[in-house]
N, C-alpha and C. Protein backbone atom coordinates (compact mmCIF):
# COMPACT_ATOMS: atom_id res chain seq x y z
N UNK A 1 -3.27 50.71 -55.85
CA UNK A 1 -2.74 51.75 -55.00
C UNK A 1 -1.22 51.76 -55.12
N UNK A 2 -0.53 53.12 -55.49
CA UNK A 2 1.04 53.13 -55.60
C UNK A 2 1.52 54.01 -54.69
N UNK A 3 2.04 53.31 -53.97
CA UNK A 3 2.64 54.16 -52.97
C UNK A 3 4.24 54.01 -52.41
N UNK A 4 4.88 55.19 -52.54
CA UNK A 4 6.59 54.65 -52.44
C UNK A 4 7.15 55.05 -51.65
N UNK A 5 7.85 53.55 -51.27
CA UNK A 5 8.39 53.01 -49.89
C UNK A 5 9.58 53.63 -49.84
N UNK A 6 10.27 54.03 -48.87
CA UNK A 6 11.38 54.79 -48.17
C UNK A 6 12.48 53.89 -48.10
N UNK A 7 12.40 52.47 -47.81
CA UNK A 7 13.85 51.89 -47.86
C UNK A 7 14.36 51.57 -48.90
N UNK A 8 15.58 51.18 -49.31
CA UNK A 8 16.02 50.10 -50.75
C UNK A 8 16.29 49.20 -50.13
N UNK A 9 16.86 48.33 -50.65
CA UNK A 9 16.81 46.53 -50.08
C UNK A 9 18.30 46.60 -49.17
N UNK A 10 19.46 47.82 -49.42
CA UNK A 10 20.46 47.92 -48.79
C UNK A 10 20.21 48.52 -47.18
N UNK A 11 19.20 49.33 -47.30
CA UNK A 11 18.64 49.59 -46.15
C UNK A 11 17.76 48.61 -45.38
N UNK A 12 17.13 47.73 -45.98
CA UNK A 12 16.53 47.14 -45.32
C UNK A 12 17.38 45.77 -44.63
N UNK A 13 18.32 45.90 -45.42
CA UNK A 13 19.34 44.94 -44.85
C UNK A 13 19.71 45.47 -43.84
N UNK A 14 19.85 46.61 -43.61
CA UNK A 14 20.90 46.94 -41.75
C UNK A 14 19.57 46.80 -41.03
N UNK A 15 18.23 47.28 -41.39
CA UNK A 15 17.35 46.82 -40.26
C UNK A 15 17.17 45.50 -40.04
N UNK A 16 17.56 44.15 -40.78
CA UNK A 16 16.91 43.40 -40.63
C UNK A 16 18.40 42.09 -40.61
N UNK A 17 19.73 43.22 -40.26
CA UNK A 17 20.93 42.51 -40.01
C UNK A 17 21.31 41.00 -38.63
N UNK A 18 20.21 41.63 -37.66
CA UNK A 18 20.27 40.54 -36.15
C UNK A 18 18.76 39.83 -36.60
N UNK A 19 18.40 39.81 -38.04
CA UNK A 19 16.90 38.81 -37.52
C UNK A 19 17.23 37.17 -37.62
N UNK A 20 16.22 36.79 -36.02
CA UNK A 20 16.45 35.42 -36.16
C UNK A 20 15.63 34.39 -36.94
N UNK A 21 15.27 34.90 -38.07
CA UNK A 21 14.28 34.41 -39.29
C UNK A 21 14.91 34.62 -40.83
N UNK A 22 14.94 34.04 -41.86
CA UNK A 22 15.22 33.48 -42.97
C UNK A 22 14.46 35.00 -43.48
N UNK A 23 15.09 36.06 -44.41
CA UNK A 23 14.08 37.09 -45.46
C UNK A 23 15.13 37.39 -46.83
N UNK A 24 14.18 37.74 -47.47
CA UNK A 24 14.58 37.55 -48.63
C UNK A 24 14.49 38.96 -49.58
N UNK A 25 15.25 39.33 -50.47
CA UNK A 25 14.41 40.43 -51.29
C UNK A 25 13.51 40.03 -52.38
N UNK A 26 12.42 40.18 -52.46
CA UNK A 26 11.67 39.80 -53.65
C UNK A 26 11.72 40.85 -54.58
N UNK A 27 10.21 40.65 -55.40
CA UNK A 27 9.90 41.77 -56.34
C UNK A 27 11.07 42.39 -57.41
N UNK A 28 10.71 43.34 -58.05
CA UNK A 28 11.48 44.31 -59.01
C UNK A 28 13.01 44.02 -58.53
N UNK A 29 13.32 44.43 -56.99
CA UNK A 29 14.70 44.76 -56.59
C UNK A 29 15.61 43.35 -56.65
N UNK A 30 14.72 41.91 -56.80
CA UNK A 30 14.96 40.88 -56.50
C UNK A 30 15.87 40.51 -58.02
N UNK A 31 15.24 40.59 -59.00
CA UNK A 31 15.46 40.94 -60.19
C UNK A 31 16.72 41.31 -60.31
N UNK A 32 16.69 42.88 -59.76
CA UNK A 32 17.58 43.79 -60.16
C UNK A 32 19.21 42.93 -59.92
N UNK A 33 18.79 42.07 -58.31
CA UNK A 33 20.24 41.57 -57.53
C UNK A 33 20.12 40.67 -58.78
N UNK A 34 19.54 39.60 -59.21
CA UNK A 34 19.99 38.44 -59.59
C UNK A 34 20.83 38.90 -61.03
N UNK A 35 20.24 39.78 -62.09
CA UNK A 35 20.55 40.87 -63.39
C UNK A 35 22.11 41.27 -63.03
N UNK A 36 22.31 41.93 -62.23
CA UNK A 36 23.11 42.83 -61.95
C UNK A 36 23.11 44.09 -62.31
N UNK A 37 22.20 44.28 -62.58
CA UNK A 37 21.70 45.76 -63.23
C UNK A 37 20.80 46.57 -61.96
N UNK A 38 21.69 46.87 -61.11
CA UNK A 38 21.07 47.52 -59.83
C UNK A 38 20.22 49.00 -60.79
N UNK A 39 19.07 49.31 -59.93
CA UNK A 39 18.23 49.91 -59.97
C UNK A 39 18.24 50.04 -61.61
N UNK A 40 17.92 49.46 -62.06
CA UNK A 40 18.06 49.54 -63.66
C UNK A 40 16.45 50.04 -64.17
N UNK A 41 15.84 50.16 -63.41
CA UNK A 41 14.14 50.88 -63.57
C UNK A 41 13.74 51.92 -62.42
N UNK A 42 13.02 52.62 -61.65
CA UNK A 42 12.84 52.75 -60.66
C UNK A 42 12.02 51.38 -59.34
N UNK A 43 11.59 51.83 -59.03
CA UNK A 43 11.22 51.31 -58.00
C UNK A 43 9.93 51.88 -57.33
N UNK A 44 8.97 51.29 -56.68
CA UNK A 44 8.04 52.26 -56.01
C UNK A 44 8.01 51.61 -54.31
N UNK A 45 8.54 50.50 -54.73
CA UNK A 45 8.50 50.01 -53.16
C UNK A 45 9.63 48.81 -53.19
N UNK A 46 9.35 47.93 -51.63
CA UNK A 46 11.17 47.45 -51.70
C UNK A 46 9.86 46.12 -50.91
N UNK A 47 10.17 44.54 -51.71
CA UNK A 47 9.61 43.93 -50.77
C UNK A 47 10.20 43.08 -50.34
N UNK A 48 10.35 42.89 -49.21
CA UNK A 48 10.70 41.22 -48.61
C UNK A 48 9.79 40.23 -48.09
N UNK A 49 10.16 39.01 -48.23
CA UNK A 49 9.64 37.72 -48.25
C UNK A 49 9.88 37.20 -46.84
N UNK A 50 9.33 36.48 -46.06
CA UNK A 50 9.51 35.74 -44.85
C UNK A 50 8.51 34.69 -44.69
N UNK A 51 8.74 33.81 -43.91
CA UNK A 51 7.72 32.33 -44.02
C UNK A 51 6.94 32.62 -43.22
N UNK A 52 5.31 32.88 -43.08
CA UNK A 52 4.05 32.57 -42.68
C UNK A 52 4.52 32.27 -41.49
N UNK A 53 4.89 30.83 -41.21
CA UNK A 53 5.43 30.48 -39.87
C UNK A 53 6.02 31.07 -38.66
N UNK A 54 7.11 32.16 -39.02
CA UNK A 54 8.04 33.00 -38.95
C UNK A 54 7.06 34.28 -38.39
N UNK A 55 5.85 34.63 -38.88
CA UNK A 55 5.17 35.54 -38.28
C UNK A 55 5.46 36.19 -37.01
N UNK A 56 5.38 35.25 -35.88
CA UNK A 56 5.18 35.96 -34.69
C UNK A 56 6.12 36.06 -34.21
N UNK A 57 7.80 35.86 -35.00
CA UNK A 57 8.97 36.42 -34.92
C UNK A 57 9.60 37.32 -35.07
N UNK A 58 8.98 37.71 -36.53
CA UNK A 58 8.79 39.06 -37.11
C UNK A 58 8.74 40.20 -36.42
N UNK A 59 7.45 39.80 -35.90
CA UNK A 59 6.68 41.08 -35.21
C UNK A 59 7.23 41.51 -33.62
N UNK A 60 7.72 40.33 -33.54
CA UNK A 60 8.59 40.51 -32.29
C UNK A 60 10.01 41.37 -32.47
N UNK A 61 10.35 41.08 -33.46
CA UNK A 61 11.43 41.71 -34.00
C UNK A 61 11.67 42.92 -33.86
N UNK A 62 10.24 43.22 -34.89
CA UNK A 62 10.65 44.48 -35.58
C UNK A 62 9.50 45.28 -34.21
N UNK A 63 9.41 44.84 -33.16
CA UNK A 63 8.00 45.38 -31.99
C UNK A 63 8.60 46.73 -31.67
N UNK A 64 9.86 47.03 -31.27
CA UNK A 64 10.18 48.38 -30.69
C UNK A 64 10.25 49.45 -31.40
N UNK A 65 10.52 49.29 -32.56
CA UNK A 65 10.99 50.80 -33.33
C UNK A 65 9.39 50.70 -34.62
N UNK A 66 9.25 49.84 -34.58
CA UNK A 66 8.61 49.73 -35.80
C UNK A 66 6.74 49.00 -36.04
N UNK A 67 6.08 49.89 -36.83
CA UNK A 67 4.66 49.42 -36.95
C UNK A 67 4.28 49.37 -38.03
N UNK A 68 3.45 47.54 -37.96
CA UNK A 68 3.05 46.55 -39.11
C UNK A 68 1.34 46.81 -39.40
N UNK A 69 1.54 47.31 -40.38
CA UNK A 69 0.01 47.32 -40.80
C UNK A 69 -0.39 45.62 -41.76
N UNK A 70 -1.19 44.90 -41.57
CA UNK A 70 -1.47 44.03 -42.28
C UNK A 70 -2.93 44.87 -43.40
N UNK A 71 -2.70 44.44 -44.82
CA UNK A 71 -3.09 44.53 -45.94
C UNK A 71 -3.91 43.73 -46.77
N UNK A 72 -4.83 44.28 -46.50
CA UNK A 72 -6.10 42.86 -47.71
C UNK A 72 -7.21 43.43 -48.19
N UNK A 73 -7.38 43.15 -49.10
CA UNK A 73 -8.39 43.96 -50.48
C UNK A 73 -8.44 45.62 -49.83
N UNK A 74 -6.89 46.23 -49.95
CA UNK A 74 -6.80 47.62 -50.16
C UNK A 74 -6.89 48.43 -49.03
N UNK A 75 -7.34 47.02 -47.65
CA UNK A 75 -7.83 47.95 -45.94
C UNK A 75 -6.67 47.46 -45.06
N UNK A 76 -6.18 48.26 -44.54
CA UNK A 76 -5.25 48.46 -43.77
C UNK A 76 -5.66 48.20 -42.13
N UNK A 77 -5.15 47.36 -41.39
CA UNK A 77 -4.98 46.96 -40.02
C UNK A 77 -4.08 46.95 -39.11
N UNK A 78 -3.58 47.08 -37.86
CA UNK A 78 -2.48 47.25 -37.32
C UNK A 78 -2.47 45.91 -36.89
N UNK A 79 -1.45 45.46 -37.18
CA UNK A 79 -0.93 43.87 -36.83
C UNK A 79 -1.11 43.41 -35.18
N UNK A 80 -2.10 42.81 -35.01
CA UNK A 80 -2.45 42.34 -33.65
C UNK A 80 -1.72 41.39 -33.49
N UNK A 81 -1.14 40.41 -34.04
CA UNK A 81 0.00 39.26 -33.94
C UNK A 81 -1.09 38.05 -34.67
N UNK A 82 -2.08 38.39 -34.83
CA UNK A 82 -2.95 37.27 -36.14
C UNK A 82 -2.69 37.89 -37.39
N UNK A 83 -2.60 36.88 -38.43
CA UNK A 83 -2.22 37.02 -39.68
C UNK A 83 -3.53 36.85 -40.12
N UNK A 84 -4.36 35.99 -39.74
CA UNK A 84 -5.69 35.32 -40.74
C UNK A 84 -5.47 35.18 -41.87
N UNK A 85 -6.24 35.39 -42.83
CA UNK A 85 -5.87 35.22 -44.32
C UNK A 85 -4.78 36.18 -45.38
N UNK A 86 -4.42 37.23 -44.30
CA UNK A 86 -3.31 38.37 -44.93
C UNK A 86 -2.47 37.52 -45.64
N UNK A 87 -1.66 37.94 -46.35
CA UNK A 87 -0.15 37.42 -47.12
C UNK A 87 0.73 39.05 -46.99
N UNK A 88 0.14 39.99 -46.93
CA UNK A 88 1.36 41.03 -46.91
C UNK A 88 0.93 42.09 -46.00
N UNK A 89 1.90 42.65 -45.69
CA UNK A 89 1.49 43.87 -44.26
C UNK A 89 3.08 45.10 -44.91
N UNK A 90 2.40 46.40 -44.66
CA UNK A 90 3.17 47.06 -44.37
C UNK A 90 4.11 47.81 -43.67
N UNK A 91 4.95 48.14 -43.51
CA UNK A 91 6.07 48.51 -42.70
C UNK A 91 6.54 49.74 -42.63
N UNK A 92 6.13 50.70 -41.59
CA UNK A 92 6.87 52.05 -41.28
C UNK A 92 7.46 51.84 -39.46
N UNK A 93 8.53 52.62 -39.19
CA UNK A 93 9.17 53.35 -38.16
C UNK A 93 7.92 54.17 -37.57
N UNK A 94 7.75 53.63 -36.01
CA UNK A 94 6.94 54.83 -35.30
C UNK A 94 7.44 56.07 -35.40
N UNK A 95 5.80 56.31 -35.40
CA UNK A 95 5.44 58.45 -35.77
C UNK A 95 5.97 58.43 -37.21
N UNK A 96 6.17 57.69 -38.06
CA UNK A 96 6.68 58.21 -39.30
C UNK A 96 5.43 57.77 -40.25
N UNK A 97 5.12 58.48 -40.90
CA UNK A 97 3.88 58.63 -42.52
C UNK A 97 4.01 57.63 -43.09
N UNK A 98 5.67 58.16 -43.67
CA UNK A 98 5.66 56.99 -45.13
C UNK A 98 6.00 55.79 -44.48
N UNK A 99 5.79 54.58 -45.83
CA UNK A 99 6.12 53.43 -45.08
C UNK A 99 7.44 53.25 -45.96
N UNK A 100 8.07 52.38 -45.15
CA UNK A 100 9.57 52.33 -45.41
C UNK A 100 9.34 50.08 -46.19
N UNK A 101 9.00 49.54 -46.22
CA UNK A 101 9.32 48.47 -47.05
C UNK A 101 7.98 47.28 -46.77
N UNK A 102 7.68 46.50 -47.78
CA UNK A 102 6.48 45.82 -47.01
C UNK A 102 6.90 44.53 -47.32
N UNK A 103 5.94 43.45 -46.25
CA UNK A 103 6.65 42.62 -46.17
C UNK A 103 5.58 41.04 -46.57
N UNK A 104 6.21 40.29 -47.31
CA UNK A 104 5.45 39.23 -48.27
C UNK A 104 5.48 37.70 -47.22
N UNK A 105 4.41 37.32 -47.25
CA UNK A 105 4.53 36.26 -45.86
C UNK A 105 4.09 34.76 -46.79
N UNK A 106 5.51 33.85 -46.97
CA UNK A 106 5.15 32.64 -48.16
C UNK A 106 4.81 31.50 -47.01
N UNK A 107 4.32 30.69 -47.93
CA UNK A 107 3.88 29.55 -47.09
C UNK A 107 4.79 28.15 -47.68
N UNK A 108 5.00 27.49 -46.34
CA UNK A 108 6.05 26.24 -47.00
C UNK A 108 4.98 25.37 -46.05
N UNK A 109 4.63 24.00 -46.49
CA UNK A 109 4.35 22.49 -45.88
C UNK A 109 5.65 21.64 -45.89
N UNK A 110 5.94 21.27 -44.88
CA UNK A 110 7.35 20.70 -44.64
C UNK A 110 8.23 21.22 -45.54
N UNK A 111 8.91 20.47 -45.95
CA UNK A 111 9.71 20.77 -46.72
C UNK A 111 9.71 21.56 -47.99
N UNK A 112 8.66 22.18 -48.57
CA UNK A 112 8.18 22.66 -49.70
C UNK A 112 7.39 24.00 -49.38
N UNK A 113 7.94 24.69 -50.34
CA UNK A 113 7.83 25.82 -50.23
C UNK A 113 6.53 25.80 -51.76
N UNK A 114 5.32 26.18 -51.21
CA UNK A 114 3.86 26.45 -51.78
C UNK A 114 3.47 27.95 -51.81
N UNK A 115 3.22 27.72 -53.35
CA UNK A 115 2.54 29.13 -54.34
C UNK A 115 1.23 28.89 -53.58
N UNK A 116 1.40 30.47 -52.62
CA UNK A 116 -0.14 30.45 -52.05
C UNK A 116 -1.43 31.03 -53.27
N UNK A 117 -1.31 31.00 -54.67
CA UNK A 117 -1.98 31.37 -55.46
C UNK A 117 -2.87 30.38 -56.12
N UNK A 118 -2.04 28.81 -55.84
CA UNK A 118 -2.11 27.26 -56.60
C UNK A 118 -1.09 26.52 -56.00
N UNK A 119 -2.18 26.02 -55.09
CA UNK A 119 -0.66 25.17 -54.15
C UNK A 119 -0.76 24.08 -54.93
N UNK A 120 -0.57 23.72 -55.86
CA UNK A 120 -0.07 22.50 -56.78
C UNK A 120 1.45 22.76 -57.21
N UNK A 121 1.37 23.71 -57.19
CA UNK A 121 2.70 24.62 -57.42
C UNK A 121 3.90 24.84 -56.43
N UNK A 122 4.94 24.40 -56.17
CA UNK A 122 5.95 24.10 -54.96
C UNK A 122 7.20 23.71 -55.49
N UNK A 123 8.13 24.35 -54.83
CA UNK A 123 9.62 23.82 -54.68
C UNK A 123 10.29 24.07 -53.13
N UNK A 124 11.40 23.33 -53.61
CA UNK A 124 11.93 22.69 -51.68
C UNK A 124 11.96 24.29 -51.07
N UNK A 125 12.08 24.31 -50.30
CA UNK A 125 11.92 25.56 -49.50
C UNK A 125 13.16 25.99 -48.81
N UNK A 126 13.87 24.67 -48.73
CA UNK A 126 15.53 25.56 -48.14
C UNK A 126 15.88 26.28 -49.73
N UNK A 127 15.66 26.33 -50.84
CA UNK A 127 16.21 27.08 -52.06
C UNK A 127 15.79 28.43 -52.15
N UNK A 128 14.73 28.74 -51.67
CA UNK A 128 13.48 29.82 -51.72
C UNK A 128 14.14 30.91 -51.36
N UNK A 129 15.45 31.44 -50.66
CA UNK A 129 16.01 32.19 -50.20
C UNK A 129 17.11 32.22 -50.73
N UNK A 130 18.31 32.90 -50.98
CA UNK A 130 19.48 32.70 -50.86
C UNK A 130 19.99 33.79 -51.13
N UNK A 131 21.54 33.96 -51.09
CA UNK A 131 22.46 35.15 -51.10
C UNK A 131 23.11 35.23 -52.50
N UNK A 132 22.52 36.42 -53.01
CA UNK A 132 22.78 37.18 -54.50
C UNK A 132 23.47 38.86 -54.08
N UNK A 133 24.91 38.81 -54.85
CA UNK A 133 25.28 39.59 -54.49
C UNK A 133 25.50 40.85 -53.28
N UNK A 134 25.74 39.42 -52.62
CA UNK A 134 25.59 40.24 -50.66
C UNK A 134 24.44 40.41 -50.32
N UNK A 135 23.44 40.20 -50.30
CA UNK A 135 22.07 40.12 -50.11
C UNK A 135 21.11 39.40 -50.15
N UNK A 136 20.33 38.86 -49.12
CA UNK A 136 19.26 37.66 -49.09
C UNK A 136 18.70 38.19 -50.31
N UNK A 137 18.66 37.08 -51.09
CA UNK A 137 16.96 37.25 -52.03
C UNK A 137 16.18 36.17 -52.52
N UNK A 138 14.86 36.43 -52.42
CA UNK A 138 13.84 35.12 -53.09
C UNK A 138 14.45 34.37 -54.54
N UNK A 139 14.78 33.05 -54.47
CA UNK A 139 14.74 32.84 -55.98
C UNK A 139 13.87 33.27 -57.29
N UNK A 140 15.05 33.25 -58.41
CA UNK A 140 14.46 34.08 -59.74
C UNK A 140 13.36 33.16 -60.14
N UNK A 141 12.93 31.88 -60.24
CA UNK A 141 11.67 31.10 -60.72
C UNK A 141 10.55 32.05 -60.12
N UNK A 142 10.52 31.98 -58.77
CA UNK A 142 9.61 31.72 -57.86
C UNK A 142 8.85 33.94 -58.22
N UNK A 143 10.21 34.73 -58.15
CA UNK A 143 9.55 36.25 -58.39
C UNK A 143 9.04 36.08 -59.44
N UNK A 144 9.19 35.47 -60.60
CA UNK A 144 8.85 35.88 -62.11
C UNK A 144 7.40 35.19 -61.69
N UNK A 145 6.63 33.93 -61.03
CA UNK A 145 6.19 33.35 -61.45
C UNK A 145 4.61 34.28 -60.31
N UNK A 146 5.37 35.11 -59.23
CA UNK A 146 4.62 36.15 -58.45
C UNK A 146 3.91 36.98 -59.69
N UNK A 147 5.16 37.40 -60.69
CA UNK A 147 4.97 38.66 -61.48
C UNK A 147 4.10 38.15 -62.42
N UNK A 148 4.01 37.11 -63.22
CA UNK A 148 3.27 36.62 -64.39
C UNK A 148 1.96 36.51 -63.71
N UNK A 149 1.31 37.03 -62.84
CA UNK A 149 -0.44 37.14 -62.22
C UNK A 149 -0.68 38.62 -63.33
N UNK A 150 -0.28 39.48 -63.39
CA UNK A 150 -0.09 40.44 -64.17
C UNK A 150 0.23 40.90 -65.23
N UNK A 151 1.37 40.33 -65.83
CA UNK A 151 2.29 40.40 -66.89
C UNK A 151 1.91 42.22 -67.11
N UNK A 152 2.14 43.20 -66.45
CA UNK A 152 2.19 44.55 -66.90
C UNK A 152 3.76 44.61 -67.98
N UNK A 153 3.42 46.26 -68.35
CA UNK A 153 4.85 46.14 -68.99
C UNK A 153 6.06 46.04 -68.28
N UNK A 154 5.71 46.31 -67.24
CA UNK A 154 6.92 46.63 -65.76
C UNK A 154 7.37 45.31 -66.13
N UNK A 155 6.48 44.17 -65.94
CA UNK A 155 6.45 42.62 -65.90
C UNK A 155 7.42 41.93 -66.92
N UNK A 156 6.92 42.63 -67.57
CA UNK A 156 7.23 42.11 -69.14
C UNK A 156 9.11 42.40 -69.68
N UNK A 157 9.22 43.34 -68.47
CA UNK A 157 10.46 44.31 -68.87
C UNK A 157 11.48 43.46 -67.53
N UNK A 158 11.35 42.86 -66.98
CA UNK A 158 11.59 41.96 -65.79
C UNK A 158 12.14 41.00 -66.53
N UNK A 159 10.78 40.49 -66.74
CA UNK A 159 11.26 38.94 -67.75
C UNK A 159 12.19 39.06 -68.34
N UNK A 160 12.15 40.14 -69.15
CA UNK A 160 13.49 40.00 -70.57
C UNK A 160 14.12 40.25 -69.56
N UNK A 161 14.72 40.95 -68.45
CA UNK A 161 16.28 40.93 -67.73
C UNK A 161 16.35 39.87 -67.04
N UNK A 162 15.33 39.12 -66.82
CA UNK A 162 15.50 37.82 -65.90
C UNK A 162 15.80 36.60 -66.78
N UNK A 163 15.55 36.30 -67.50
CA UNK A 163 15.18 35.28 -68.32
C UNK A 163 16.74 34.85 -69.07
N UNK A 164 17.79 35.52 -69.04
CA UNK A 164 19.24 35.22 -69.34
C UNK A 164 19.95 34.43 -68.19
N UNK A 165 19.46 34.74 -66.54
CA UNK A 165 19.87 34.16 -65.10
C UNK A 165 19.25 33.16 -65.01
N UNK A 166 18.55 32.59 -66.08
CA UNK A 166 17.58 31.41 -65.31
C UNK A 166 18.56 29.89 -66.34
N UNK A 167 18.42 29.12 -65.76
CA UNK A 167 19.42 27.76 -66.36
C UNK A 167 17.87 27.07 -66.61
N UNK A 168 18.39 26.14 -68.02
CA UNK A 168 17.44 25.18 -68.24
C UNK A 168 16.32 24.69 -67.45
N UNK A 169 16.97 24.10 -66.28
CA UNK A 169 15.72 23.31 -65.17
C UNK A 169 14.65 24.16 -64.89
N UNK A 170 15.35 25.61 -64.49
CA UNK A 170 14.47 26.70 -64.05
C UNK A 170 13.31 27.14 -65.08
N UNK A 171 14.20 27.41 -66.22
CA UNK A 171 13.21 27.85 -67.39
C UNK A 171 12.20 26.67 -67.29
N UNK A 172 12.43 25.58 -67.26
CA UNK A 172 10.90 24.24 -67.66
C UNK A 172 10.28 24.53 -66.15
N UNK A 173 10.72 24.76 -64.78
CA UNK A 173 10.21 24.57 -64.04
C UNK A 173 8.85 26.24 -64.33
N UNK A 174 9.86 27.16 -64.44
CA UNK A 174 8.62 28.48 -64.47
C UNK A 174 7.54 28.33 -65.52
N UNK A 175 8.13 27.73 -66.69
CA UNK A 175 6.93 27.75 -67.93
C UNK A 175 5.82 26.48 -67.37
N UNK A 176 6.72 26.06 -66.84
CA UNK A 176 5.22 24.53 -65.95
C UNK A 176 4.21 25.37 -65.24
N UNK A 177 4.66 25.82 -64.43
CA UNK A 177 4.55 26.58 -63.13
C UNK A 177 3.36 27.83 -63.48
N UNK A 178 3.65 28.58 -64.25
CA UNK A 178 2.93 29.62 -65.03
C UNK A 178 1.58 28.87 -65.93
N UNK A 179 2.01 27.30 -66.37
CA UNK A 179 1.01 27.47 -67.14
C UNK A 179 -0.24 26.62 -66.09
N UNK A 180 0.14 25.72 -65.01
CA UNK A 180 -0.51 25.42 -64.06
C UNK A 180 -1.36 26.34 -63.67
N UNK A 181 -0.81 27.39 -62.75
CA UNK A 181 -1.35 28.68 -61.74
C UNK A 181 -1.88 29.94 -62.95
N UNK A 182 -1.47 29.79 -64.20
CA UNK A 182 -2.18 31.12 -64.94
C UNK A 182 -3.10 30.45 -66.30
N UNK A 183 -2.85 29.31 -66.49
CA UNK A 183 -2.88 28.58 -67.45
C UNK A 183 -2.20 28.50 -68.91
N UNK A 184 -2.37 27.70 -69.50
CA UNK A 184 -1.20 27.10 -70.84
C UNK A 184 -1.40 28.26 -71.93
N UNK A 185 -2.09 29.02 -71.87
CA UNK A 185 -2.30 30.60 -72.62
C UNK A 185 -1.41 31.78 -72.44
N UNK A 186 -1.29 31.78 -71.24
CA UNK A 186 -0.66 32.99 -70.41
C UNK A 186 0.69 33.16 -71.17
N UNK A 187 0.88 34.59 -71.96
CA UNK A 187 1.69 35.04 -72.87
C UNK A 187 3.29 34.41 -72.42
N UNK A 188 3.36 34.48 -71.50
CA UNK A 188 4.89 34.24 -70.98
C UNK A 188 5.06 32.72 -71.33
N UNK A 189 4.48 32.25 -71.16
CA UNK A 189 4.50 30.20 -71.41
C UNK A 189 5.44 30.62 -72.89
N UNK A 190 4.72 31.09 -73.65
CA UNK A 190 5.88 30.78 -75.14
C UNK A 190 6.58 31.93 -75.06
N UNK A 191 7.16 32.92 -73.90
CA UNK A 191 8.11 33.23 -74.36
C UNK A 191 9.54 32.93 -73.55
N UNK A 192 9.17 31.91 -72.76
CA UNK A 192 10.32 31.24 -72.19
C UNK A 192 10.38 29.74 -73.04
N UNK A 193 11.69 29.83 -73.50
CA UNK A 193 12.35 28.74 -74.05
C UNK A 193 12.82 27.87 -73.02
N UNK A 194 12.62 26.57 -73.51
CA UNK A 194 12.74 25.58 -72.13
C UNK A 194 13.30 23.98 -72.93
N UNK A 195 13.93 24.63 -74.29
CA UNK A 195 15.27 23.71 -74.62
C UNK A 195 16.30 24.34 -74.69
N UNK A 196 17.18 23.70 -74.73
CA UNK A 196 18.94 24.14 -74.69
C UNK A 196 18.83 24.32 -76.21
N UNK A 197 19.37 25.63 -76.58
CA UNK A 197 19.88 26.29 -77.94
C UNK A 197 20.43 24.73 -78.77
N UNK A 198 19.95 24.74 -79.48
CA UNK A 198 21.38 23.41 -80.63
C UNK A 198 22.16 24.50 -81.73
């Protein structure tokens, strides 16, 4: 289902300027910040990241102006303040149609921030966030390694702009990471280099 979201990640920043919770930009736009190649593709939607935990902060948050549909195999629910097995919910402004940005709910165990896809898969979780060019965003390992479930061409066209921002550690950590959760096949494993040039 493609359906396109009304905010960009600059907008979603003034809504989400007083939150008392950790969010991040993921996806395509996440990319785009770390690249520097703002909107360098289109876009069909704008996502942000927030911790599982963080849930019933969220929703508190965003309770007055704004309504959370939670999302799972394609059926849509209005966010009762249970998550159950959801990971993503969508986001529009009451009385308004379109939805304006949706929102990705990660899971951390203490200190570690866990790939809810293969929780064998984890890094520290204070890193999982941070500020790229004036703007919260998810680290570059962690989107590419969302995107490689797929490898579309969209995917594929990511990688090559991502894959210049990533430093050594990162590169061995994603090609680990990918071949764990997709396995040691999965096209992207050989096309990230994970020695230093000689």
């Amino acid at each position: 289902m493609t359906i396109r979201m009304t905010l960009t990640p600059v907008r979603v920043a003034r809504v989400l300027r007083d939150a008392p919770f950790p969010w991040g930009i993921a996806g395509g736009w996440a990319i785009d910040l770390w690249s520097g190649a703002w909107a360098r593709r289109d876009h069909a939607d704008t996502d942000v990241a927030v911790w599982r935990d963080d849930a019933a902060a969220v929703a508190k948050f965003l309770a007055p102006g704004w309504e959370i549909h939670l999302v799972e195999d394609g059926e849509f629910t209005h966010w009762d303040g249970s998550l159950g097995d959801a990971h993503q919910a969508w986001v529009r402004r009451v009385g308004d149609a379109e939805w304006a940005f949706e929102l990705l709910f990660e899971e951390r165990n203490g200190d570690a921030w866990v790939f809810r896809r293969d929780r064998r898969v984890g890094r520290p979780a204070a890193g999982l966030i941070t500020t790229v060019r004036d703007l919260p965003a998810v680290e570059l390992p962690v989107v590419l390694l969302y995107k490689a479930k797929h490898h579309r061409e969209v995917d594929d066209q990511d990688l090559d702009a991502a894959l210049p921002q990533l430093d050594q550690h990162d590169r061995t950590w994603l090609s680990g990471a990918i071949a764990t959760a997709h396995g040691p096949k999965h096209p992207w494993v050989a096309r990230i280099p994970t020695r230093a040039e000689s």
